[in-house]
N, C-alpha and C. Protein backbone atom coordinates (compact mmCIF):
# COMPACT_ATOMS: atom_id res chain seq x y z
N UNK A 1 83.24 74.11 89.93
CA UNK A 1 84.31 74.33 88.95
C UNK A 1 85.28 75.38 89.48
N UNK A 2 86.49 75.33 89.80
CA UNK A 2 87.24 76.09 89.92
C UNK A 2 88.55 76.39 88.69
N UNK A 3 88.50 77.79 88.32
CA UNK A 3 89.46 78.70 87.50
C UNK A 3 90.62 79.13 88.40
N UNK A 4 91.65 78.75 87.66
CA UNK A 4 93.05 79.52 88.29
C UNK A 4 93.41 80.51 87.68
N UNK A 5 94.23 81.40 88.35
CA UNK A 5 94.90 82.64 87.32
C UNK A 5 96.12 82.69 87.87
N UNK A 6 96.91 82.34 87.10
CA UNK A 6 98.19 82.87 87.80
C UNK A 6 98.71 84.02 87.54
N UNK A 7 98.99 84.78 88.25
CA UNK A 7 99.46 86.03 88.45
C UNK A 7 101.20 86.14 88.20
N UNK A 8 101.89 84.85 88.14
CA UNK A 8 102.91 84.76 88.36
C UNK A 8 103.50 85.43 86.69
N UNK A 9 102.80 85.07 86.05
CA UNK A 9 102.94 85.23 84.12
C UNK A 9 103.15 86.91 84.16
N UNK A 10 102.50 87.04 85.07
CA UNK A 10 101.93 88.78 85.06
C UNK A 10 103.70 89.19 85.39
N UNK A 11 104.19 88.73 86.48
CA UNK A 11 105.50 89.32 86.84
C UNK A 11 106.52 89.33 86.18
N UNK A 12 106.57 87.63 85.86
CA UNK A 12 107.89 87.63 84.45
C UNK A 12 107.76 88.36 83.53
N UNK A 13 106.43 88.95 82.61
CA UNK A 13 106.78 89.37 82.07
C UNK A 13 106.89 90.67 81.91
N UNK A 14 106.35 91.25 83.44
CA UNK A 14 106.93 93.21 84.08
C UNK A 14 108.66 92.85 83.91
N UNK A 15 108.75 92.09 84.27
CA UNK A 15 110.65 92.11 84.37
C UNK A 15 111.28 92.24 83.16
N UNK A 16 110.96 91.66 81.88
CA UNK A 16 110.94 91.71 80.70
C UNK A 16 111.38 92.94 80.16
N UNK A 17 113.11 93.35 79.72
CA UNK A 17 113.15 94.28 78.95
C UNK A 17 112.74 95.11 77.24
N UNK A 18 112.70 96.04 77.45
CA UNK A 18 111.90 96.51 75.68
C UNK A 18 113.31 96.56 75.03
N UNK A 19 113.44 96.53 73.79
CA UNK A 19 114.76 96.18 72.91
C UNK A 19 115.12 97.90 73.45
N UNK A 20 116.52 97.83 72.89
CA UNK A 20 117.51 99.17 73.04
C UNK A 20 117.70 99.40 74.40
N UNK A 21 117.13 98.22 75.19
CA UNK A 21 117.59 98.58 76.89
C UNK A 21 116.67 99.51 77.34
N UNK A 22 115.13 99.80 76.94
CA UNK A 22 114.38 100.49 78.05
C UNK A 22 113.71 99.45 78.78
N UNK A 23 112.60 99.75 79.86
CA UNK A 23 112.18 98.71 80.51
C UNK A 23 110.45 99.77 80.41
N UNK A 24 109.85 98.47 80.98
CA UNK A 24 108.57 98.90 81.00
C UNK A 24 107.99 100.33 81.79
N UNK A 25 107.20 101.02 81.40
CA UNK A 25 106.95 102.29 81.66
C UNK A 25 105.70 102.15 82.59
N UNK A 26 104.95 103.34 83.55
CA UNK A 26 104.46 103.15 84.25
C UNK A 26 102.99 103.08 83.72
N UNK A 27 102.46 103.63 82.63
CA UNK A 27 101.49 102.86 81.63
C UNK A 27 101.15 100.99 81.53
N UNK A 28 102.22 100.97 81.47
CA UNK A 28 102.45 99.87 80.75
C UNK A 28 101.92 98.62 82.10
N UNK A 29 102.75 99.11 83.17
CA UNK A 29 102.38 98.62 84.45
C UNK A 29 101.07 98.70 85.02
N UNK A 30 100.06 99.59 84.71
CA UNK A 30 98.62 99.86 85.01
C UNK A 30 98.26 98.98 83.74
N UNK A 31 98.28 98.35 82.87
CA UNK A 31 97.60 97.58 81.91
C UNK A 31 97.83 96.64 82.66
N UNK A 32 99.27 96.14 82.85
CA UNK A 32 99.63 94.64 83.44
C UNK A 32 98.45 94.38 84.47
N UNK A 33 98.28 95.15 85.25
CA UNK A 33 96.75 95.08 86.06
C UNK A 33 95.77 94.52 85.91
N UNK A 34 95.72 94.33 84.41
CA UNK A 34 94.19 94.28 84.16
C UNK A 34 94.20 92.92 84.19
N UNK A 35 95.08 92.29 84.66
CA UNK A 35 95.05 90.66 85.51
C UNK A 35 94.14 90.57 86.73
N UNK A 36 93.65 91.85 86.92
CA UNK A 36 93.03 91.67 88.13
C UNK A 36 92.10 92.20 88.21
N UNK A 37 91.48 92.21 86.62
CA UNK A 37 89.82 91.91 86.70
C UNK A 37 89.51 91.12 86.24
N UNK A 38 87.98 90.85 86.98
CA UNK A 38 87.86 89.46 87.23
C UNK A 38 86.22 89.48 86.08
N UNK A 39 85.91 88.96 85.51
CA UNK A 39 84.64 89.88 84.06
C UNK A 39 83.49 88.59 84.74
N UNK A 40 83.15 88.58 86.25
CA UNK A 40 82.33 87.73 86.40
C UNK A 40 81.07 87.71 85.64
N UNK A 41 80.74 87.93 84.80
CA UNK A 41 79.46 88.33 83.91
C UNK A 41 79.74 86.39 83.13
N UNK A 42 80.65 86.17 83.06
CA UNK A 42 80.90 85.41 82.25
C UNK A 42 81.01 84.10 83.04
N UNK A 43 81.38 84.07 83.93
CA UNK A 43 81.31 82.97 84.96
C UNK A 43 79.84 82.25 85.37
N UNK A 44 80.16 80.98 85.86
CA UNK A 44 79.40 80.29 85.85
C UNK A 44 78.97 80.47 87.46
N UNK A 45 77.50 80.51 87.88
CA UNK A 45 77.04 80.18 89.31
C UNK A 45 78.36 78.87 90.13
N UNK A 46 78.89 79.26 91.51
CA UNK A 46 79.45 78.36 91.84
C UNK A 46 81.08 79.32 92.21
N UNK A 47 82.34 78.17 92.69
CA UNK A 47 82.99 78.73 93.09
C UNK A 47 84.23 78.34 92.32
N UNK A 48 84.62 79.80 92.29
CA UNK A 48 85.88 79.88 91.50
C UNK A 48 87.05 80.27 91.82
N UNK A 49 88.69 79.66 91.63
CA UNK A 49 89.67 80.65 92.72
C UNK A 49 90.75 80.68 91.79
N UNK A 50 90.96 82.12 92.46
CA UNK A 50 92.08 82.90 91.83
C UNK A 50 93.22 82.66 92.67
N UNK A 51 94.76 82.61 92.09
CA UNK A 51 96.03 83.19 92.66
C UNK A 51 96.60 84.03 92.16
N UNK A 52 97.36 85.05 93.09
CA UNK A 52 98.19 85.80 92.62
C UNK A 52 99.40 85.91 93.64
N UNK A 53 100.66 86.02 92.98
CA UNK A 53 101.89 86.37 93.65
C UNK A 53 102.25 87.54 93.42
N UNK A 54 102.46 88.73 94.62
CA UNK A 54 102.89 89.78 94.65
C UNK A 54 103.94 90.73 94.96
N UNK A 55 104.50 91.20 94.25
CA UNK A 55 105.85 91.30 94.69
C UNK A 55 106.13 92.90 94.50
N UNK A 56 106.66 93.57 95.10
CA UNK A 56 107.22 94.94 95.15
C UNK A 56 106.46 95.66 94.05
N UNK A 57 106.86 95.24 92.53
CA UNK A 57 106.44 96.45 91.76
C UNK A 57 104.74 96.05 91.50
N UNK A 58 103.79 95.74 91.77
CA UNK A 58 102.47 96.08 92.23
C UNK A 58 102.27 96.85 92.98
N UNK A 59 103.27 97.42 93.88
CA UNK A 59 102.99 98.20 95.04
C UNK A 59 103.17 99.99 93.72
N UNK A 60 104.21 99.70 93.06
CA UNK A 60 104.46 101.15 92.35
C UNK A 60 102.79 101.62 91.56
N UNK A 61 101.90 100.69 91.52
CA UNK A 61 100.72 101.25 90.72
C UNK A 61 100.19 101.94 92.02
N UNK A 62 100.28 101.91 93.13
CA UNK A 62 99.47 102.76 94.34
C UNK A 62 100.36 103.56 94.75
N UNK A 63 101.86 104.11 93.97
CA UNK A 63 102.93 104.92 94.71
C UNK A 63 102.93 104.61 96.00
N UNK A 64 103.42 103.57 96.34
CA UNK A 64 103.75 103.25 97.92
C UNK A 64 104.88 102.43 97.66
N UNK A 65 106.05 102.85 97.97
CA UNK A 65 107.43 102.33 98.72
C UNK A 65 108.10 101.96 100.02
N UNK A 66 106.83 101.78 100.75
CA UNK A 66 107.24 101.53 102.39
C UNK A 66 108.25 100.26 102.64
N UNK A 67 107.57 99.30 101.01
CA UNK A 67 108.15 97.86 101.13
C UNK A 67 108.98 98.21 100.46
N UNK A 68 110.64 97.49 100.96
CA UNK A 68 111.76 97.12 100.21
C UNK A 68 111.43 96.19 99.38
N UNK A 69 110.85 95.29 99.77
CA UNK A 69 110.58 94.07 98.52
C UNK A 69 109.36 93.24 99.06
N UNK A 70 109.10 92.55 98.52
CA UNK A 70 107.89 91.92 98.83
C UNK A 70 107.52 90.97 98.01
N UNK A 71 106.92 89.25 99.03
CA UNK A 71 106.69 88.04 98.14
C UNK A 71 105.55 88.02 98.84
N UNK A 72 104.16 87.97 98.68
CA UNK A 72 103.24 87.43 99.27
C UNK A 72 102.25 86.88 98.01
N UNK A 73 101.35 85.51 98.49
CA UNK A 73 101.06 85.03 97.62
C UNK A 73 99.05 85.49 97.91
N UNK A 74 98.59 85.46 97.32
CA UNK A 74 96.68 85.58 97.28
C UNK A 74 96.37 84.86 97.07
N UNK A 75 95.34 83.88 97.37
CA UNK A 75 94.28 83.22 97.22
C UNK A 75 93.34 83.16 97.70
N UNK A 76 92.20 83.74 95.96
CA UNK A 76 91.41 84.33 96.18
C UNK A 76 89.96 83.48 95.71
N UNK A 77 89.37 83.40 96.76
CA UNK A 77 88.05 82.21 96.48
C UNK A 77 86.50 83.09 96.24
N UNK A 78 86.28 82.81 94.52
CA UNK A 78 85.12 83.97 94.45
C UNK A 78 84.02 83.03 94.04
N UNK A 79 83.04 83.38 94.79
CA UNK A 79 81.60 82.37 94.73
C UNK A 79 80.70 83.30 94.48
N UNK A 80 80.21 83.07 92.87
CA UNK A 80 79.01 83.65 92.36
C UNK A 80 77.73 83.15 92.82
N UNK A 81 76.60 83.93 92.96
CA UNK A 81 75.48 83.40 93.58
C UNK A 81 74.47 83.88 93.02
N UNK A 82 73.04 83.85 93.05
CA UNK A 82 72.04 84.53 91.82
C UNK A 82 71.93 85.83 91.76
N UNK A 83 72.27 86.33 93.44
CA UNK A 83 71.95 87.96 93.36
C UNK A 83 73.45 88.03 93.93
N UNK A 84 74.46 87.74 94.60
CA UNK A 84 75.03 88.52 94.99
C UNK A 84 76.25 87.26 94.39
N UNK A 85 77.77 88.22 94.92
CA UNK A 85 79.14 87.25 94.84
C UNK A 85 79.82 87.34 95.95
N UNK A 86 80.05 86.52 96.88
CA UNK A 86 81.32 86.37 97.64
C UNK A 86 82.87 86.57 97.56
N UNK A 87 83.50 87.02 98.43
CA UNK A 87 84.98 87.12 97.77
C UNK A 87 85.85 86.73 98.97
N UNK A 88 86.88 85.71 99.01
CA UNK A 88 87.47 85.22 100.33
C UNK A 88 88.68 85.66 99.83
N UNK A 89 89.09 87.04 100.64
CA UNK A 89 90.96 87.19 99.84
C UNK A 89 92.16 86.52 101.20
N UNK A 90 92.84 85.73 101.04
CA UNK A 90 94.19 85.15 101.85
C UNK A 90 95.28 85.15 101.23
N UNK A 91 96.09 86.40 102.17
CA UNK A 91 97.30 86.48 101.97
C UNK A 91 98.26 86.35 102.86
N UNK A 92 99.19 85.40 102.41
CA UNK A 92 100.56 85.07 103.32
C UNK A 92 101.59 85.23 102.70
N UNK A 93 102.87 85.41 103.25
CA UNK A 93 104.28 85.77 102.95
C UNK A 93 105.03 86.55 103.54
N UNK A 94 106.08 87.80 103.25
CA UNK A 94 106.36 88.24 103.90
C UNK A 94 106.99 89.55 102.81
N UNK A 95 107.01 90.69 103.79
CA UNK A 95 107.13 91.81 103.10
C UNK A 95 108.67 92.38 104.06
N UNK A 96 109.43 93.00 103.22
CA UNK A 96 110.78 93.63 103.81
C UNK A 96 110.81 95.50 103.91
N UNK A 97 110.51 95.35 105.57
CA UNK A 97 110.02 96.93 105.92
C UNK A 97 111.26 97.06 106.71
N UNK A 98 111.21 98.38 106.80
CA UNK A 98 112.75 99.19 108.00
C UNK A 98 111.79 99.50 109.16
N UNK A 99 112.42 98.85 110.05
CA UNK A 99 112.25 99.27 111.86
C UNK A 99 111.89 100.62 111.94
N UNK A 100 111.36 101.11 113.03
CA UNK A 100 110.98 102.75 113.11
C UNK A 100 111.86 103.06 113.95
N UNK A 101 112.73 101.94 115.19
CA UNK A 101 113.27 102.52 115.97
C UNK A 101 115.13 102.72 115.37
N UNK A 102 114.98 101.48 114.71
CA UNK A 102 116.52 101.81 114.29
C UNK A 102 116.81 102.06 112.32
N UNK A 103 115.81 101.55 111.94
CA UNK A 103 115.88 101.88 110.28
C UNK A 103 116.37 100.82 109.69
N UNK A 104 116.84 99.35 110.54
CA UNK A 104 117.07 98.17 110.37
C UNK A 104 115.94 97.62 109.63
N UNK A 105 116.42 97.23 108.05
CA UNK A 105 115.33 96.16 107.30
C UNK A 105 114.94 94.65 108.03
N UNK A 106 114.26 94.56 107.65
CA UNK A 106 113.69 93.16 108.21
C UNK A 106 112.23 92.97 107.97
N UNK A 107 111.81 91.07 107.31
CA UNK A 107 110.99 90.21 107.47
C UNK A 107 110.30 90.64 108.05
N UNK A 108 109.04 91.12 107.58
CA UNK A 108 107.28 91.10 108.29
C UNK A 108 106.59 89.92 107.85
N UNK A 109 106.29 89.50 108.66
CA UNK A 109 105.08 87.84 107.76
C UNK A 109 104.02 88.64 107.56
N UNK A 110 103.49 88.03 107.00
CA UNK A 110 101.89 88.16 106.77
C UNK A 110 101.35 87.38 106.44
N UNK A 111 99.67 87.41 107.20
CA UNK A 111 98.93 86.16 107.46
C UNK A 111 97.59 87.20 107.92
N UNK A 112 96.70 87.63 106.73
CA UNK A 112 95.64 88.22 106.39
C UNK A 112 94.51 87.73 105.86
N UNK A 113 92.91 87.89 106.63
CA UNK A 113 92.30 87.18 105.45
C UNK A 113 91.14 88.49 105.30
N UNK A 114 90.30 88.31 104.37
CA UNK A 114 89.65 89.34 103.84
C UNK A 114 88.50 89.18 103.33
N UNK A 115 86.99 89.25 103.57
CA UNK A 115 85.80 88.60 103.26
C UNK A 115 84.83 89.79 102.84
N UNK A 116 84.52 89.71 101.35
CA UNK A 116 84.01 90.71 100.79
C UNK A 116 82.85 90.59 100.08
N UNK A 117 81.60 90.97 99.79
CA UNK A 117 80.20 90.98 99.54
C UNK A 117 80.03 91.61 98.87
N UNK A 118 79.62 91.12 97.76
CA UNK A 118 79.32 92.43 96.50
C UNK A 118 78.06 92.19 95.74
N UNK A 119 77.07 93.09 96.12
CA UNK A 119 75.74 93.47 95.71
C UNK A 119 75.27 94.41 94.34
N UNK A 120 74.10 94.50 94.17
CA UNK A 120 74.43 95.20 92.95
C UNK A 120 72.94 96.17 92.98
N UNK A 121 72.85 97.39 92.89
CA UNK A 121 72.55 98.51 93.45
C UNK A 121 72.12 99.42 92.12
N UNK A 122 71.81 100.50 92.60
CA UNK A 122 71.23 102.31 91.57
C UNK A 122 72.71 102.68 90.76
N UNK A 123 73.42 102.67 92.18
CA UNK A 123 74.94 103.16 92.01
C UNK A 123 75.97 102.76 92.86
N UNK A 124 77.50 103.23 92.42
CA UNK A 124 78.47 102.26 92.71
C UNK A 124 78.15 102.66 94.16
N UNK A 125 78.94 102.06 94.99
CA UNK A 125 78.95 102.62 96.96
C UNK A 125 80.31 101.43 97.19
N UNK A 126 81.23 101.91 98.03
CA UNK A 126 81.87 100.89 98.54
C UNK A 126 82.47 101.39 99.95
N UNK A 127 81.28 102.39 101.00
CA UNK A 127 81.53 102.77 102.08
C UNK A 127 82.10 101.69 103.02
N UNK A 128 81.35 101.02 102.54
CA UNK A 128 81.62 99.55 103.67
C UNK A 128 82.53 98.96 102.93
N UNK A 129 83.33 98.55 103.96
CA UNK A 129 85.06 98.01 103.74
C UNK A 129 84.49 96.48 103.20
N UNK A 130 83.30 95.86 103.59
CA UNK A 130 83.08 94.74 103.61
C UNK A 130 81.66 94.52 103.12
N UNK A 131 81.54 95.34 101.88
CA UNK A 131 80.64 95.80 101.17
C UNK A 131 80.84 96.26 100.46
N UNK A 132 80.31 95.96 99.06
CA UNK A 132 80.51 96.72 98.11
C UNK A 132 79.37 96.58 96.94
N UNK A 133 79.15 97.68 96.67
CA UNK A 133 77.66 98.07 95.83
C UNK A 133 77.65 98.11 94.02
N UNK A 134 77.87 97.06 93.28
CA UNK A 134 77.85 97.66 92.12
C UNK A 134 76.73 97.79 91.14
N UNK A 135 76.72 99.05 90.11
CA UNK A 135 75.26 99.03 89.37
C UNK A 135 75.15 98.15 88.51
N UNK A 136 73.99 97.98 88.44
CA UNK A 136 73.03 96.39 87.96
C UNK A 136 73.98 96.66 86.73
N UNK A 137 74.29 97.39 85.68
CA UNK A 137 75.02 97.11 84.50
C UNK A 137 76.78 96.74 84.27
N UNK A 138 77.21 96.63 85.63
CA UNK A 138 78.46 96.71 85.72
C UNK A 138 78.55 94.91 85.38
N UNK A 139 80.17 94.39 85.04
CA UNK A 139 80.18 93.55 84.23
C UNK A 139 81.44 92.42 84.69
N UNK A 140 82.26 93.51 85.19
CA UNK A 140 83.61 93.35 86.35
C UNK A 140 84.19 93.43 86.95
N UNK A 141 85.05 93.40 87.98
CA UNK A 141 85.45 93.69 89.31
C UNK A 141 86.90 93.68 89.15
N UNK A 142 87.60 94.86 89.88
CA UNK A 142 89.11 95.49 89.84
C UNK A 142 89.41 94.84 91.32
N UNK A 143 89.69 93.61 91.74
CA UNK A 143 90.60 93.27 92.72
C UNK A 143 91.62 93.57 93.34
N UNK A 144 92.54 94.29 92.62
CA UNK A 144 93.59 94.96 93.13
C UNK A 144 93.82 95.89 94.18
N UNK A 145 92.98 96.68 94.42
CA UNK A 145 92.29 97.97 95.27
C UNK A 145 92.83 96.86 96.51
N UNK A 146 91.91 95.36 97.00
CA UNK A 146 91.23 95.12 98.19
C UNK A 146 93.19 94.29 98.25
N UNK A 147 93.30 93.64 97.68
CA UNK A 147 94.49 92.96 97.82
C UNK A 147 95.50 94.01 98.07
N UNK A 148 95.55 95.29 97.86
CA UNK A 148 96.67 96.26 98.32
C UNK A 148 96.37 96.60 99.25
N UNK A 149 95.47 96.56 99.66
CA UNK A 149 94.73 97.32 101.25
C UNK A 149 95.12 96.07 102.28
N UNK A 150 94.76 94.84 101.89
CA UNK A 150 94.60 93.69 102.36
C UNK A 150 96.64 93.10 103.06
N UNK A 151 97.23 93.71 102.33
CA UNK A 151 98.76 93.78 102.54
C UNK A 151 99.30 94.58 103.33
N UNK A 152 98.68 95.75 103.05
CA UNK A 152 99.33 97.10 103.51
C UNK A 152 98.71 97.14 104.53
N UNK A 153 97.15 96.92 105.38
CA UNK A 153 96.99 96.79 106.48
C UNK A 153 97.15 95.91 107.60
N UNK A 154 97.91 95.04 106.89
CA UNK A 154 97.81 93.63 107.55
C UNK A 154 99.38 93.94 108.35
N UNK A 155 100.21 94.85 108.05
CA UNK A 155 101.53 95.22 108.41
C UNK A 155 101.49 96.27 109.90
N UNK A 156 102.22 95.58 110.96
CA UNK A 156 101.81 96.16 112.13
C UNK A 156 102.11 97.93 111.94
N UNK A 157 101.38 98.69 112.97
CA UNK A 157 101.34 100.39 112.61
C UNK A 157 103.17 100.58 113.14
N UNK A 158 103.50 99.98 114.07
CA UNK A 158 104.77 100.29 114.49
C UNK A 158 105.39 99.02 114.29
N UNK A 159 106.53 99.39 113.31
CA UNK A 159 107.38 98.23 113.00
C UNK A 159 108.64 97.96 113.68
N UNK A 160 108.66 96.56 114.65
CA UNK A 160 110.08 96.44 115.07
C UNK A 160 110.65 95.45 114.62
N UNK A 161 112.13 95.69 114.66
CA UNK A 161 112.66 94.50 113.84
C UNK A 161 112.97 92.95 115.62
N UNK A 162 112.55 91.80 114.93
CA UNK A 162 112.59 91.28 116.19
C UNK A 162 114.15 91.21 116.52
N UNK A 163 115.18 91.77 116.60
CA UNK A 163 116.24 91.40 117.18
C UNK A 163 116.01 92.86 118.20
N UNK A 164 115.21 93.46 118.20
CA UNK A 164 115.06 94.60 119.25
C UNK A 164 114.44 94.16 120.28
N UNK A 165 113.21 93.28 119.69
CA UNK A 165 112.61 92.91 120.98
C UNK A 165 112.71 91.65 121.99
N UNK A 166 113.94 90.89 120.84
CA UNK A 166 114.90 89.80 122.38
C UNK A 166 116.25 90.30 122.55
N UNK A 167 116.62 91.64 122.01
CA UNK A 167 117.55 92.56 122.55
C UNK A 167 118.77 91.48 121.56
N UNK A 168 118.73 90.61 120.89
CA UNK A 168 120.32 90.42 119.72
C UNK A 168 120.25 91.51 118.75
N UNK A 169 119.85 92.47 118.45
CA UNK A 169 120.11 93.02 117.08
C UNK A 169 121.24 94.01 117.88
N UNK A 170 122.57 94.29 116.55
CA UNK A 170 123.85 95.08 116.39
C UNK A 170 123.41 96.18 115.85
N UNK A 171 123.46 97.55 116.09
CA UNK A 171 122.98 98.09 115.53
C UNK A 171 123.78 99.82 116.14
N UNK A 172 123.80 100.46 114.82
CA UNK A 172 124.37 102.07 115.28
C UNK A 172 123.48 103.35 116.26
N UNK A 173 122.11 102.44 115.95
CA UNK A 173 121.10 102.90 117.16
C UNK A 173 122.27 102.66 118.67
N UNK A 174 121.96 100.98 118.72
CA UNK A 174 122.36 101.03 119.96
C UNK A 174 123.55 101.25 120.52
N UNK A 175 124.51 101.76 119.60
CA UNK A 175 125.93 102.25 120.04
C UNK A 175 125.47 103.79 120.46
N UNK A 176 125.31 104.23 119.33
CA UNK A 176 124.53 105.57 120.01
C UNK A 176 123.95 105.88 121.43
N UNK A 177 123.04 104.90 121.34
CA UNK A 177 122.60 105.21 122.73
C UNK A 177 123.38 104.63 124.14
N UNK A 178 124.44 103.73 123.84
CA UNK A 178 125.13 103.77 124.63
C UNK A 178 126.07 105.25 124.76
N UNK A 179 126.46 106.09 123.81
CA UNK A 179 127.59 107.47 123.87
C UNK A 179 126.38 108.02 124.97
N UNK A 180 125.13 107.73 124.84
CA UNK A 180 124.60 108.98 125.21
C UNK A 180 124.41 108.59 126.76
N UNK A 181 124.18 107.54 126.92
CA UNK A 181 123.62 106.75 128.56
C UNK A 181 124.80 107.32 129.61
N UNK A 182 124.30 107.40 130.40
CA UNK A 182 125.29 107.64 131.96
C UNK A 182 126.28 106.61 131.99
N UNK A 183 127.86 106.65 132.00
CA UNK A 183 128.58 105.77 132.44
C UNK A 183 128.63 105.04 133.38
N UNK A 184 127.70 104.10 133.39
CA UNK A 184 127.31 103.32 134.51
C UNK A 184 127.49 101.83 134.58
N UNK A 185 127.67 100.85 135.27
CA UNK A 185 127.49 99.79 135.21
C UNK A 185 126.05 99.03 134.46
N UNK A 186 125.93 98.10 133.67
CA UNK A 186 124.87 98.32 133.35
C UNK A 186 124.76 96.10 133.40
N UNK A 187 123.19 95.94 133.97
CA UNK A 187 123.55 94.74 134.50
C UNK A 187 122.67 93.87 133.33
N UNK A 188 123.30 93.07 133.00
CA UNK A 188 122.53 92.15 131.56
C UNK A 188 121.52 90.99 132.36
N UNK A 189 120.51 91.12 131.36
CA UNK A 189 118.97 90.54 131.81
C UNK A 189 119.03 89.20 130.63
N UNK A 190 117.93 88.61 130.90
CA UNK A 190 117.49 87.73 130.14
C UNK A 190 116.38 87.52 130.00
N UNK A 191 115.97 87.21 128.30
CA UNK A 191 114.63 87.67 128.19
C UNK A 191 113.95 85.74 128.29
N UNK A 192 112.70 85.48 128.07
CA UNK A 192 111.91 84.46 128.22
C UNK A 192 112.35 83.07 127.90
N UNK A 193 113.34 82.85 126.94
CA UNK A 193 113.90 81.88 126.36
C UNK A 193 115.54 81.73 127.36
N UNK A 194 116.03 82.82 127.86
CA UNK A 194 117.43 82.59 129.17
C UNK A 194 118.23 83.13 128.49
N UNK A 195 118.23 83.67 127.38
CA UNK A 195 119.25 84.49 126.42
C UNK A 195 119.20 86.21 127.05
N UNK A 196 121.00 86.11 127.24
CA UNK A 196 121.54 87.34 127.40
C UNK A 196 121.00 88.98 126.66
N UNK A 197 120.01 89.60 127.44
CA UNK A 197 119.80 90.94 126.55
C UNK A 197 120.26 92.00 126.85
N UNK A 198 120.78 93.19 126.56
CA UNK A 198 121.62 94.04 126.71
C UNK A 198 120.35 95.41 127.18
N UNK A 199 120.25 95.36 128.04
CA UNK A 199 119.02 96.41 129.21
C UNK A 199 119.19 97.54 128.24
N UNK A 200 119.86 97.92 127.41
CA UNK A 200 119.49 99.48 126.43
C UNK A 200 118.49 99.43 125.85
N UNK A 201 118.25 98.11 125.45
CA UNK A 201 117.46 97.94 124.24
C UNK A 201 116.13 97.98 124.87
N UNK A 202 115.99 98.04 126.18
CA UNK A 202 114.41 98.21 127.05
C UNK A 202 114.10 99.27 127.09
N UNK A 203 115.22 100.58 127.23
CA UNK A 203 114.82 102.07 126.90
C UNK A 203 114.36 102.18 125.53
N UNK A 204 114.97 101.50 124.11
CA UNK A 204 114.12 101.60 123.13
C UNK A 204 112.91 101.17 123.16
N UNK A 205 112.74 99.85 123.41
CA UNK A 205 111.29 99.54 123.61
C UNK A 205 110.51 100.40 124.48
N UNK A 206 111.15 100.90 125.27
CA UNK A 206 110.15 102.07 126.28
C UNK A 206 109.31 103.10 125.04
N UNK A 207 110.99 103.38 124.29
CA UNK A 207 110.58 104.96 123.60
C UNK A 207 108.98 104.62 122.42
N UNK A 208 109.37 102.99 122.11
CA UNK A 208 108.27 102.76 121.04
C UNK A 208 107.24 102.88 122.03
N UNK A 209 107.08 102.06 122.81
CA UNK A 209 105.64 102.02 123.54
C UNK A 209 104.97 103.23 123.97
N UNK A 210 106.28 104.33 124.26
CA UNK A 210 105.25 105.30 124.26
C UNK A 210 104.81 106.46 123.65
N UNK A 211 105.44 105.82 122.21
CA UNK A 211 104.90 106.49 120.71
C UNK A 211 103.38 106.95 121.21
């Protein structure tokens, strides 16, 4: 038997203004959450799957603004079992982060998966990333935690925007670093595909690599 949830209900109605023109408060946004527990007590042995679509303001319940915006979708496959539950989290889409080298926004995909084990124990424990311990009286599970982790780590540690790394991106970086370069002749390369790249943009890539 499989259960759906759409998560999508959850968003329209965060967007949803309160009469006199206020909008939802940050209370209000930690309830909207509670879409993302899951009260397996009540579920049947067998496998059950969740979706959720996630978008920017989920990120404001963990105060993290790294993302300009963000569409990624979850699907989440949870298989109850006599003693223990399985949890398969997959997330794809794409999140809108700024470059480190030039501060240029741009498209991150993402393509994450996430396999989680949950036992049931004296007391809570969730040392293990891929483990998790709950006490025999507990009743439901807060998903949200693994799906924000599951996003936010899935995003490379150094972000470049790809027009840096086949050398097309326009950018006030690279005017800059032309004021600053030696007036020199400077001889244009081509990267793997035969397209024209402008050799500055290899001193940036230098400077990331040797972050």
């Amino acid at each position: 038997m499989f259960i759906k949830n759409l998560y999508s209900i959850y968003l329209i109605s965060l967007r949803l203004p309160f009469p006199e023109g206020r909008t939802l408060e940050k209370d209000d946004v930690m309830k909207k959450l509670a879409a993302f527990l899951i009260p397996f007590v009540g579920l049947k042995q067998g496998k059950h799957e969740f979706e959720y679509l996630i978008d920017r303001e989920f990120f404001e319940h963990f105060e993290y603004d790294d993302f300009n915006s963000a569409n990624v979708k979850i699907d989440l496959l949870f298989e109850k079992k006599s003693t223990i539950m399985e949890l398969t989290f997959k997330a794809v889409g794409v999140v809108n982060v700024n470059c480190d080298l030039t501060n240029e926004p741009y498209d991150q995909s993402i393509d994450a998966e996430l396999t989680l084990v949950v036992k049931f124990g004296d007391s809570f424990n969730d040392d293990n990333e891929e483990l998790l311990i709950l006490p025999h009286s507990e009743y439901q599970l807060n998903v949200a935690q693994y799906i924000y982790e599951l996003i936010v780590l899935s995003v490379p540690l150094k972000r470049v925007h790809p027009g840096v790394l086949d050398g097309t991106l326009k950018s006030e970086v690279l005017e800059k670093l032309e004021e600053l370069s030696p007036k020199e002749d400077q001889d244009i390369e081509e990267n793997d595909n035969g397209e024209e790249i402008d050799p500055r943009w290899n001193k940036l890539k230098k400077l990331l690599n040797d972050k």
